[in-house]
C-alpha atoms as a PDB file:
ATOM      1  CA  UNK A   1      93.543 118.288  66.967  1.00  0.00           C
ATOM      2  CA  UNK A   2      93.817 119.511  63.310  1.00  0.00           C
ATOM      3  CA  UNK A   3      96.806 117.988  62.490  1.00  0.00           C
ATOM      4  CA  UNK A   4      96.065 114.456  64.352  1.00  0.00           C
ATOM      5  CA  UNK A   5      92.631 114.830  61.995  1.00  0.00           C
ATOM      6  CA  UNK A   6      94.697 115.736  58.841  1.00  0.00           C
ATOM      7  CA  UNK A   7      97.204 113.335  59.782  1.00  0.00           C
ATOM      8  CA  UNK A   8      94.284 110.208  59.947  1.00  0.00           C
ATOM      9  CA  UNK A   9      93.059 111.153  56.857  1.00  0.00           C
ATOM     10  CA  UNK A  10      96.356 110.744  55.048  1.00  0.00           C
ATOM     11  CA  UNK A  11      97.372 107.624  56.202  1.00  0.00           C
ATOM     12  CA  UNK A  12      93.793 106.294  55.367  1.00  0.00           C
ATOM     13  CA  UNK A  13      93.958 107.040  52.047  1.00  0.00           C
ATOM     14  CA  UNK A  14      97.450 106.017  51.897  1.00  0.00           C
ATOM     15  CA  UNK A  15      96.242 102.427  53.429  1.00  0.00           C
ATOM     16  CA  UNK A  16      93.291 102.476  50.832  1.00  0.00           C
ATOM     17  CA  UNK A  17      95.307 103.140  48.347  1.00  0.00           C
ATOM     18  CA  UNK A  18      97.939 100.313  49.350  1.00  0.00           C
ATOM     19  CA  UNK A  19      94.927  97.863  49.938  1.00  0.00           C
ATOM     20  CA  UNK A  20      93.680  98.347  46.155  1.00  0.00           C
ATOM     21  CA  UNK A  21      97.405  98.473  44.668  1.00  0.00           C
ATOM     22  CA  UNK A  22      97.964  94.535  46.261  1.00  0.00           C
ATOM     23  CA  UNK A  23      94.257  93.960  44.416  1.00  0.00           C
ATOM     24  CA  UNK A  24      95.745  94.648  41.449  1.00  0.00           C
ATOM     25  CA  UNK A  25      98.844  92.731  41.627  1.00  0.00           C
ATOM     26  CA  UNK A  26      96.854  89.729  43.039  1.00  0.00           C
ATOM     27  CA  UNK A  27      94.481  90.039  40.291  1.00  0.00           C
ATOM     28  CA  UNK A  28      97.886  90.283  37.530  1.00  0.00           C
ATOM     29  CA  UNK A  29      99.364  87.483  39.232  1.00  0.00           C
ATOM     30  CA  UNK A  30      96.341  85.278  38.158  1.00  0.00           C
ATOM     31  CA  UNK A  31      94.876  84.815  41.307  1.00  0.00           C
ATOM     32  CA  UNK A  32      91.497  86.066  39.857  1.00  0.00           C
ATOM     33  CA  UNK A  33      88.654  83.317  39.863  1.00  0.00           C
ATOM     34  CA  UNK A  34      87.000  82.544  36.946  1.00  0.00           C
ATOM     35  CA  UNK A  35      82.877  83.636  38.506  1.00  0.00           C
ATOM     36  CA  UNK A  36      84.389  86.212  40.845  1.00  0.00           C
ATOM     37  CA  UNK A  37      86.540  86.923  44.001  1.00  0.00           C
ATOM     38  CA  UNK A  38      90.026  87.344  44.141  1.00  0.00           C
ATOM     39  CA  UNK A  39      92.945  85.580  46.297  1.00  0.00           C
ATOM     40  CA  UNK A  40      94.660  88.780  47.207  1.00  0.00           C
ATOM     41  CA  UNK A  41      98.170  89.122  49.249  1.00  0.00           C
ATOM     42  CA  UNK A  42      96.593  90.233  52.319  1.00  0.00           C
ATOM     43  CA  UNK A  43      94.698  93.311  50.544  1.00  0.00           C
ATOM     44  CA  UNK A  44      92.278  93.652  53.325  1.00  0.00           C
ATOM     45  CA  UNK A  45      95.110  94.048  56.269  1.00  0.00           C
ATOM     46  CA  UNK A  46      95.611  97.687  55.521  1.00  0.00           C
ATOM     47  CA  UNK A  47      91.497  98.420  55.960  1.00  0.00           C
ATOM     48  CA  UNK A  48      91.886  96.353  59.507  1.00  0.00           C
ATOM     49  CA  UNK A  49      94.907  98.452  60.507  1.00  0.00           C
ATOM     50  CA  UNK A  50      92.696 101.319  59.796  1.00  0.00           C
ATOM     51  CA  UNK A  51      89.951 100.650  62.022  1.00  0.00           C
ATOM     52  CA  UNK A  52      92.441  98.926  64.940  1.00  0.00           C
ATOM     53  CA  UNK A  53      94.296 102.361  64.891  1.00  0.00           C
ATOM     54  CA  UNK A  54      91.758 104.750  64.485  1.00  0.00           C
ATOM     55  CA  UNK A  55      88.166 103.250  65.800  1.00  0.00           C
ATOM     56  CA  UNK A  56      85.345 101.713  64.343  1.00  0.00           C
ATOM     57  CA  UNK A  57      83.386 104.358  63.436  1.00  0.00           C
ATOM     58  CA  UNK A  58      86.402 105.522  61.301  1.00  0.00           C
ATOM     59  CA  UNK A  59      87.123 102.311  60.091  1.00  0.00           C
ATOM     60  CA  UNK A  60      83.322 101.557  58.950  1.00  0.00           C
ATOM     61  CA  UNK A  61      83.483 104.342  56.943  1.00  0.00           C
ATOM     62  CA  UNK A  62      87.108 103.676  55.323  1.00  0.00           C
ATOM     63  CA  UNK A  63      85.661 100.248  54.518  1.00  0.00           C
ATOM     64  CA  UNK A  64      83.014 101.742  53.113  1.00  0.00           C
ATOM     65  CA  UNK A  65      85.790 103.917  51.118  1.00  0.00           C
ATOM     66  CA  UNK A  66      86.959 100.836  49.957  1.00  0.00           C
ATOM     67  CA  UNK A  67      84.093  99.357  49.077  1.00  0.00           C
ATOM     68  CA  UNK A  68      83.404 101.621  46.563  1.00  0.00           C
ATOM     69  CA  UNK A  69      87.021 102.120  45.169  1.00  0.00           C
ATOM     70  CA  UNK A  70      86.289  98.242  44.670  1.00  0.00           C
ATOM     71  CA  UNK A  71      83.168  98.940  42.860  1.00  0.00           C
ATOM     72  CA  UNK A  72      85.790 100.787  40.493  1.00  0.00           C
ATOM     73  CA  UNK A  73      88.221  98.221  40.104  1.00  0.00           C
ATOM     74  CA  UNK A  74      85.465  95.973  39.251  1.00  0.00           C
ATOM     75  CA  UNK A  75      83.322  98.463  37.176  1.00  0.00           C
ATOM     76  CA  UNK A  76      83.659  95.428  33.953  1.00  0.00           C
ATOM     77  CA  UNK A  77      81.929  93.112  36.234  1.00  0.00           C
ATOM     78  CA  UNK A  78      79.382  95.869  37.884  1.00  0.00           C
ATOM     79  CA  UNK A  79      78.546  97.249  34.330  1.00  0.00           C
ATOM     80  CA  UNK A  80      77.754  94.016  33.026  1.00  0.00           C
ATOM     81  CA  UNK A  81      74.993  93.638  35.614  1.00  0.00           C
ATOM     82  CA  UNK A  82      73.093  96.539  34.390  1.00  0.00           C
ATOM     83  CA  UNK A  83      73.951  96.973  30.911  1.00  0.00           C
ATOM     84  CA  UNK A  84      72.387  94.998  28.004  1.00  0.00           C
ATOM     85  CA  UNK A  85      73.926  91.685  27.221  1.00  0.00           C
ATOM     86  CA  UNK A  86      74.106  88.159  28.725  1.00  0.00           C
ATOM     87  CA  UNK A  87      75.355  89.296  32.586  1.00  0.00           C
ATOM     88  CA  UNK A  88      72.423  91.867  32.387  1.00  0.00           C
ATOM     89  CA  UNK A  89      70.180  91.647  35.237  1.00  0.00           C
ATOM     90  CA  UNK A  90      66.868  92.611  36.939  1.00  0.00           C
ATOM     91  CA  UNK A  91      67.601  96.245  38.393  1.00  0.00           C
ATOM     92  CA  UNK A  92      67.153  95.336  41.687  1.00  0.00           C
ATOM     93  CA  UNK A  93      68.943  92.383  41.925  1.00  0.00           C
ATOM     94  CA  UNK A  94      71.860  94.509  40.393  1.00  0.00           C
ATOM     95  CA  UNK A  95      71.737  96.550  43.316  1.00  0.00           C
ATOM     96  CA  UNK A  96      71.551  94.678  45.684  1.00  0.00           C
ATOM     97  CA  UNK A  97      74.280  92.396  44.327  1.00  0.00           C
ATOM     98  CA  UNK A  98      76.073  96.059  44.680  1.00  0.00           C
ATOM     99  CA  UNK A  99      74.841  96.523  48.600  1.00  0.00           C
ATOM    100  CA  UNK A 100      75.660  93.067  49.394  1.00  0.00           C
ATOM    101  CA  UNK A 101      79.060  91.779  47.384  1.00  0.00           C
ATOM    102  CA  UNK A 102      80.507  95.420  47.922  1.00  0.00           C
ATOM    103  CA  UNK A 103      79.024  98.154  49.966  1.00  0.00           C
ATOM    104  CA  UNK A 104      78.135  95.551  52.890  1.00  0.00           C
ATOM    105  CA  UNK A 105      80.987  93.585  52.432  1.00  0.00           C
ATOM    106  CA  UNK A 106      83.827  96.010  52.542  1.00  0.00           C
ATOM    107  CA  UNK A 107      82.426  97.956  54.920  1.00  0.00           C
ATOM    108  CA  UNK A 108      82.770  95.244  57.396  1.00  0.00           C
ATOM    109  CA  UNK A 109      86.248  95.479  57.806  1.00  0.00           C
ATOM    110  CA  UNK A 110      85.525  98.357  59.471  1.00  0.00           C
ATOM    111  CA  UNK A 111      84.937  96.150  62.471  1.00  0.00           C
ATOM    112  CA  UNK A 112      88.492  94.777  62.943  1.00  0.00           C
ATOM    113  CA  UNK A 113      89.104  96.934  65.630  1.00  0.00           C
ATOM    114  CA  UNK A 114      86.915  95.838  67.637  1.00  0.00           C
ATOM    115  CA  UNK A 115      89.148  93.809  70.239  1.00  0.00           C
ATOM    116  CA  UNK A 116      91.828  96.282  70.836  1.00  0.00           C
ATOM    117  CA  UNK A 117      92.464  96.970  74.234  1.00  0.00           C
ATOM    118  CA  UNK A 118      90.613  93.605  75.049  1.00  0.00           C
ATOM    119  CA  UNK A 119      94.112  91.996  75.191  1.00  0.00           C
ATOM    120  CA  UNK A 120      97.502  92.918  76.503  1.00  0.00           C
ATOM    121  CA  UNK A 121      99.004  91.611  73.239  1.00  0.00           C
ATOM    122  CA  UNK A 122      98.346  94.193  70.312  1.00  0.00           C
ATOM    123  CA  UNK A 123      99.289  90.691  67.863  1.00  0.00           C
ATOM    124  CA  UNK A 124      96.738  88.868  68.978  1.00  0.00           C
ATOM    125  CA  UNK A 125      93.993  91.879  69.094  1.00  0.00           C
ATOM    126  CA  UNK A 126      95.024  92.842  65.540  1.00  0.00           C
ATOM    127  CA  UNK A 127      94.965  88.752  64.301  1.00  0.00           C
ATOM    128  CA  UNK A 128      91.449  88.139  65.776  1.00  0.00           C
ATOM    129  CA  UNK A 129      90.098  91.307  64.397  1.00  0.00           C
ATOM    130  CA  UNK A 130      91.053  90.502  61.093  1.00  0.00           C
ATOM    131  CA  UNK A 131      89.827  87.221  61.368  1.00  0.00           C
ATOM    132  CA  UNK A 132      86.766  88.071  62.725  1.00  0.00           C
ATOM    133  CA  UNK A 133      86.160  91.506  59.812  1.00  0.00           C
ATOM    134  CA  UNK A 134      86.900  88.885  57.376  1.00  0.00           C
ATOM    135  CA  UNK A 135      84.511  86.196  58.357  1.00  0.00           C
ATOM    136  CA  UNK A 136      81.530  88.396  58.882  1.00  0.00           C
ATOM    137  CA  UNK A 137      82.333  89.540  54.929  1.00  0.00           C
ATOM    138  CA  UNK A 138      82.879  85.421  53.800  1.00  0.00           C
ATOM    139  CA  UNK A 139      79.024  85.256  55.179  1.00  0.00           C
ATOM    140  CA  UNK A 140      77.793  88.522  53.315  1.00  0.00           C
ATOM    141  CA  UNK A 141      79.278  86.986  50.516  1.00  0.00           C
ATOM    142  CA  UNK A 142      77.733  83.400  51.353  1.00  0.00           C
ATOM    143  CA  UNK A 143      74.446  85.150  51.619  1.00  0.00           C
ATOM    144  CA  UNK A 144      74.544  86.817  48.313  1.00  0.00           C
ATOM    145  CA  UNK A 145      75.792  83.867  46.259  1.00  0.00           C
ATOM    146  CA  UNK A 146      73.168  81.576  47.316  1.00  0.00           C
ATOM    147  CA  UNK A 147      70.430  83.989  46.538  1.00  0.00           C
ATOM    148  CA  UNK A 148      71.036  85.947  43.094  1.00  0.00           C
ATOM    149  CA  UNK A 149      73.527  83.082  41.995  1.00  0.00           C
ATOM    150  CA  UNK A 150      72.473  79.671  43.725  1.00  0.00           C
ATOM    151  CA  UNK A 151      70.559  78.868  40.418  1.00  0.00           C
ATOM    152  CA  UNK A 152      73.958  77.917  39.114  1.00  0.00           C
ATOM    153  CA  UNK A 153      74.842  75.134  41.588  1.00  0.00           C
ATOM    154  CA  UNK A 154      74.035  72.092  39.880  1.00  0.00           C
ATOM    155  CA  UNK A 155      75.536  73.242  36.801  1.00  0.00           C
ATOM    156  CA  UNK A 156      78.578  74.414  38.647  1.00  0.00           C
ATOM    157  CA  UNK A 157      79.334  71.359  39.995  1.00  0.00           C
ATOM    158  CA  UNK A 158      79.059  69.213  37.084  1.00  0.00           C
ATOM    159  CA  UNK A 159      82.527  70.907  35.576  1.00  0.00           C
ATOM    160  CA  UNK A 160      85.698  69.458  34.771  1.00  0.00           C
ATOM    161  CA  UNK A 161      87.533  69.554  38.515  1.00  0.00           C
ATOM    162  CA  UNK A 162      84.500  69.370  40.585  1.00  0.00           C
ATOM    163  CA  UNK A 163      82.849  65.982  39.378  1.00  0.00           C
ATOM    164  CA  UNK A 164      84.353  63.816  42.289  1.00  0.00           C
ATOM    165  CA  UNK A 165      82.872  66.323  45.374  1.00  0.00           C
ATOM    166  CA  UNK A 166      80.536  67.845  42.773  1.00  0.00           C
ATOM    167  CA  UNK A 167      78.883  64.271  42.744  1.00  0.00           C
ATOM    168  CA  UNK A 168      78.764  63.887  47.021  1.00  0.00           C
ATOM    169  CA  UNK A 169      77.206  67.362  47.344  1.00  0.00           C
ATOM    170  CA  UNK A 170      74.622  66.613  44.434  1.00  0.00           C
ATOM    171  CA  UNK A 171      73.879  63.743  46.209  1.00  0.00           C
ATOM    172  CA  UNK A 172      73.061  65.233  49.600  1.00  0.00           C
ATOM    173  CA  UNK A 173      71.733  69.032  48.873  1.00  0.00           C
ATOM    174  CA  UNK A 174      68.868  69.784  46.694  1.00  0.00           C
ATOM    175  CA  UNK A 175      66.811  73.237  46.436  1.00  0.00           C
ATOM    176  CA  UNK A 176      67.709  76.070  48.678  1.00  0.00           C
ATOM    177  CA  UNK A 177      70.627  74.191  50.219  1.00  0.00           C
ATOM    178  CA  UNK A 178      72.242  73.259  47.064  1.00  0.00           C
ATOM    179  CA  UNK A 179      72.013  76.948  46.659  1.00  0.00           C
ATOM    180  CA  UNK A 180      73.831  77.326  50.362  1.00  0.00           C
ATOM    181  CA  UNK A 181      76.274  74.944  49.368  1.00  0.00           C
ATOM    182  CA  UNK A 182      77.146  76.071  46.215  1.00  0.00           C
ATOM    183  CA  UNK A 183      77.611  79.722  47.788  1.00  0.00           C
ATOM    184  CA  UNK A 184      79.865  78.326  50.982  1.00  0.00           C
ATOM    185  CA  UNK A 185      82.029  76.375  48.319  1.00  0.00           C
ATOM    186  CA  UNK A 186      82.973  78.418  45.811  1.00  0.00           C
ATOM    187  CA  UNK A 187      83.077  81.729  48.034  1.00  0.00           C
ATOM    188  CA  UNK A 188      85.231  79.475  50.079  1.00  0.00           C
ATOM    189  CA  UNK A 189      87.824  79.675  47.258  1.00  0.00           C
ATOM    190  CA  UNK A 190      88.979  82.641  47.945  1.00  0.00           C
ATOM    191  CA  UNK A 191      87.905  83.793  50.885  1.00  0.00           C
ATOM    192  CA  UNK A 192      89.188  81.085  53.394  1.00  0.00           C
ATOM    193  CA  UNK A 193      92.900  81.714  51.850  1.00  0.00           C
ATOM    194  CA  UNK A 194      92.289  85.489  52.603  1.00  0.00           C
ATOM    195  CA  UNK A 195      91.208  85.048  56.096  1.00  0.00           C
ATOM    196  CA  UNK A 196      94.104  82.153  57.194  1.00  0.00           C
ATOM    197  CA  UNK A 197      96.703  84.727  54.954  1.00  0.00           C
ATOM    198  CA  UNK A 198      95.267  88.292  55.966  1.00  0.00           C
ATOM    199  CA  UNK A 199      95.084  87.165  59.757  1.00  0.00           C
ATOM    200  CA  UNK A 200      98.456  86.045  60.020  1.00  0.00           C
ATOM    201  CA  UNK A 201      99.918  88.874  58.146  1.00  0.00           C
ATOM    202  CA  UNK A 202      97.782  90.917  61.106  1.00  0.00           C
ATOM    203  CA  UNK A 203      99.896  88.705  63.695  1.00  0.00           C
ATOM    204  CA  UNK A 204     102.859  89.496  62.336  1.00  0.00           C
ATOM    205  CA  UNK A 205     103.349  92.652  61.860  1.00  0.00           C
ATOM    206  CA  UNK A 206     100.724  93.748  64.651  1.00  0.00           C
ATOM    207  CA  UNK A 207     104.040  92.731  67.104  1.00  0.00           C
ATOM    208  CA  UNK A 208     105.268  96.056  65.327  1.00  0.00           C
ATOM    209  CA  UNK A 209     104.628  99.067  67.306  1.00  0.00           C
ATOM    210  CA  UNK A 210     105.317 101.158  64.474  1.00  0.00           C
ATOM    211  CA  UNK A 211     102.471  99.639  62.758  1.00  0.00           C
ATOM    212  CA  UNK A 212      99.393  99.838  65.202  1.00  0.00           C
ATOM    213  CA  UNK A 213     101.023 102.215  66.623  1.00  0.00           C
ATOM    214  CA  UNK A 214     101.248 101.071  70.653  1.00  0.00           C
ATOM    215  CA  UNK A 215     103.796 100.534  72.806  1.00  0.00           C
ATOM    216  CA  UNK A 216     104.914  96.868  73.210  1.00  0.00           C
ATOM    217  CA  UNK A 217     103.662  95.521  76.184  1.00  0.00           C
ATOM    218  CA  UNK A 218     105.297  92.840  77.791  1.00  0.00           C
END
């Protein structure tokens, strides 16, 4: 029992680690966006493996891990909410920005285990997990955009490479679902790429035994 404890704990931290090494090559490859979020190659996967192999409850708190070695790799962004300066902003909106865009968020993933054993194909259990992990943290993230950051909608879609749809969504949202909008949009960016990419990385190589660990069945 010891060593299948020590041996979870490894390869956690060794799929943490992997997760926020791919974050950083993502983010040196330019795949940053300009207000936030990152197109990453598939640097949520190893969080989902986590939980498909090892439970929920384990993988809830490994994406809970993660979510704060993410408040780390964005600790530029996170200061700027709290220190002095233009980004500065009301303590408790910092905080819950925090809760929300990271703790919350992250710790999701934790939940893309939740179909194994639901299916005889370990593929398809590890795909829709992922998929599912993923979309519960696009809404988090929907959430928290349109209320600290929906202010910034109308502006935000009067710049250079937004005017044409900019102009249609103008046009039809106003108020609190401008705000909505806005949030779906732009966290849309990046976070509809992640969840197509991330779930059928999770499809591929969840036909590897090796990886979630199961036998093939046929």
């Amino acid at each position: 029992m010891k060593k299948q404890s020590t041996v979870r704990l490894v390869e956690s931290a060794l799929l943490i680690a992997i997760a926020a090494v791919i974050e950083l090559i993502s983010k040196a490859l330019g795949l940053e966006l300009p207000f936030g979020g990152t197109i990453t190659l598939a640097s949520m996967f190893p969080i989902v493996l986590i939980a498909y192999k090892y439970g929920t409850k384990w993988g809830l708190l490994s994406g809970f891990t993660y979510s704060l070695v993410q408040m780390l790799l964005g600790a530029k962004t996170v200061s700027a909410m709290f220190l002095p300066g233009d980004d500065q902003m009301v303590l408790w909106q910092a905080i819950c920005i925090c809760l929300l865009d990271y703790v919350l968020a992250y710790t999701l993933l934790g939940l893309g285990g939740i179909f194994k054993g639901k299916f005889k194909k370990p593929a398809a259990e590890l795909a829709l997990g992922a998929f599912v992990a993923l979309l519960l943290r696009y809404l988090v993230h929907i959430v928290s955009g349109a209320i600290f950051y929906g202010a910034y909608a109308e502006w935000f879609f009067t710049q250079e490479g937004f005017y044409s749809i900019g102009e249609k969504i103008l046009g039809t949202f106003s108020g609190s679902s401008l705000a909505i909008a806005y949030s779906i949009f732009y966290n849309g960016l990046y976070m509809v790429p992640e969840i197509i990419l991330t779930t059928v990385v999770a499809a591929i190589l969840g036909s590897v035994p090796q990886i979630t660990g199961q036998k093939k069945v046929k």
